[in-house]
Protein backbone atom coordinates (compact mmCIF):
# COMPACT_ATOMS: atom_id res chain seq x y z
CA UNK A 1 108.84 122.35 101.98
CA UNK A 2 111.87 121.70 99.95
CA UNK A 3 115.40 122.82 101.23
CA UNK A 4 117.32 122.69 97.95
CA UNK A 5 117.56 119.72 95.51
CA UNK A 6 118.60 117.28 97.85
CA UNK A 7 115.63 117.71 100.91
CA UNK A 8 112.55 117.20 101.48
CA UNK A 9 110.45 118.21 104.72
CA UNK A 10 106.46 117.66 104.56
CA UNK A 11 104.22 117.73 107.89
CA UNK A 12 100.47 116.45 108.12
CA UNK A 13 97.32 116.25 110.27
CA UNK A 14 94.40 114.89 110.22
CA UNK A 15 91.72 114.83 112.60
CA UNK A 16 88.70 113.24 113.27
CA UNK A 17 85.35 112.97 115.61
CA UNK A 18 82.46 110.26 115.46
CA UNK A 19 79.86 109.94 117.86
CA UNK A 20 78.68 106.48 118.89
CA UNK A 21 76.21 105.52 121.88
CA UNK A 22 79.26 105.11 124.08
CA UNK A 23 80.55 108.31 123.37
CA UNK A 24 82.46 110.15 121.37
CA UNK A 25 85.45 109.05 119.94
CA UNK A 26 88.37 111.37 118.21
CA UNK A 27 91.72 111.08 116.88
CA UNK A 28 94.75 113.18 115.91
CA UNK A 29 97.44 111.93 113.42
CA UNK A 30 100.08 114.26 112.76
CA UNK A 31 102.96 113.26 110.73
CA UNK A 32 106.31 114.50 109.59
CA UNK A 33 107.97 113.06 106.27
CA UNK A 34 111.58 113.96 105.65
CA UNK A 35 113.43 112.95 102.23
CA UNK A 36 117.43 113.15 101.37
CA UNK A 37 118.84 112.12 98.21
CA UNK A 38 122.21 111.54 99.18
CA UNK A 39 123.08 110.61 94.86
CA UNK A 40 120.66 110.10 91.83
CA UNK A 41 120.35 106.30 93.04
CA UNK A 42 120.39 106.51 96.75
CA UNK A 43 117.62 107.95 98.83
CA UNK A 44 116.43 107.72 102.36
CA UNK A 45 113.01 108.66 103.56
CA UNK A 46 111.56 108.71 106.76
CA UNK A 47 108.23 109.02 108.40
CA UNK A 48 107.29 109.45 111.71
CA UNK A 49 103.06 109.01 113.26
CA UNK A 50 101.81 110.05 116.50
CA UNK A 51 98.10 108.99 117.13
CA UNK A 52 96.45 110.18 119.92
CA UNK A 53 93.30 107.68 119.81
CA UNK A 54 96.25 104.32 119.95
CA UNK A 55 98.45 107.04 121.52
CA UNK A 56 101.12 105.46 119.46
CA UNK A 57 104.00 106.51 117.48
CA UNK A 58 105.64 104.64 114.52
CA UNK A 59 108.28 105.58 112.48
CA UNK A 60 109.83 104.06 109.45
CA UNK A 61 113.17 104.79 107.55
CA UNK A 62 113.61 103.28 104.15
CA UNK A 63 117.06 103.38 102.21
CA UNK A 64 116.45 102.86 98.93
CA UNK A 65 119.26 102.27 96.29
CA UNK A 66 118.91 102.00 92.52
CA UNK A 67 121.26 99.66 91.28
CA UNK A 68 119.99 99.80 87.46
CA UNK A 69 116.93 101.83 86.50
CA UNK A 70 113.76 99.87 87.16
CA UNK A 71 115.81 97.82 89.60
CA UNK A 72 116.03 98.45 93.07
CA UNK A 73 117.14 97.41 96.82
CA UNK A 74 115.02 99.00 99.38
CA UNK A 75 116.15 98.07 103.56
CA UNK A 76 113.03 99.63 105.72
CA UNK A 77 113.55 99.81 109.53
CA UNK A 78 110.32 99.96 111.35
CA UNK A 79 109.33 100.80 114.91
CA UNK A 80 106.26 101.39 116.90
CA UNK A 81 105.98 102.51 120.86
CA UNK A 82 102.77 102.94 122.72
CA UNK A 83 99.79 101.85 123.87
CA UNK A 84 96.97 103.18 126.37
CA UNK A 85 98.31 102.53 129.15
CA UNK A 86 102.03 103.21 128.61
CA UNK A 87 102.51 105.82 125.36
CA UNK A 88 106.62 104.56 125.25
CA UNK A 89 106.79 101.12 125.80
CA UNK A 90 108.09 99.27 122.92
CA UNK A 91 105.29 97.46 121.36
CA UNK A 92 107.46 96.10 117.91
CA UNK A 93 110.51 96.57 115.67
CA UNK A 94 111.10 95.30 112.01
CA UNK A 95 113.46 95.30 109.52
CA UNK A 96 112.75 94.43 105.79
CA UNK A 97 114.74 93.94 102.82
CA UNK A 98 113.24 94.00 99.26
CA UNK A 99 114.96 93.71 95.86
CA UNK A 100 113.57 94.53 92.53
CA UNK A 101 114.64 94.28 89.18
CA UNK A 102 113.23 94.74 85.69
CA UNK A 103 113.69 92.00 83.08
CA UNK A 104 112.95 92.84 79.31
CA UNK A 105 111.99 89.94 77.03
């Protein structure tokens, strides 16, 4: 789904079911993507996971800035809560900073 030039809004799921000797094991993912361009050179996008067989959830946001084309600063904040016993505890948190650039010889 786009709302206009400057949005972006996507939703997924997936689902799955194998069966083992155990049991039978099955899993829902269902994710939701959103994308703003804020200018031609600086986007943010985010996703967000919830996954029922970890019962976790993760998101990450990226901010991505291009400072030249084919060069570019990206600063992703990521975060993931849950486990089996306790679906928001805090399990980890990163952040990540990445430059690019394009050199022609």
């Amino acid at each position: 789904m786009s709302g206009g030039s400057h949005l972006t809004l996507g939703v997924g799921h997936s689902y799955g079911s194998v069966d083992v000797p155990g049991g039978a094991l099955r899993y829902q993912l269902v994710s939701t993507r959103v994308a703003v361009a804020m200018t031609t050179r600086l986007f943010v996008n985010t996703l967000v996971q919830v996954n029922t067989l970890d019962r976790n959830v993760s998101a990450n946001v990226r901010l991505q800035y291009i400072y030249r084309p084919g060069s570019d600063i990206f600063l992703v904040f990521s975060e993931s809560r849950g486990d089996r016993d306790r679906p928001w505890s805090f399990e980890e948190r990163g952040i990540r900073l990445k430059v690019t650039w394009l050199a022609r010889l």
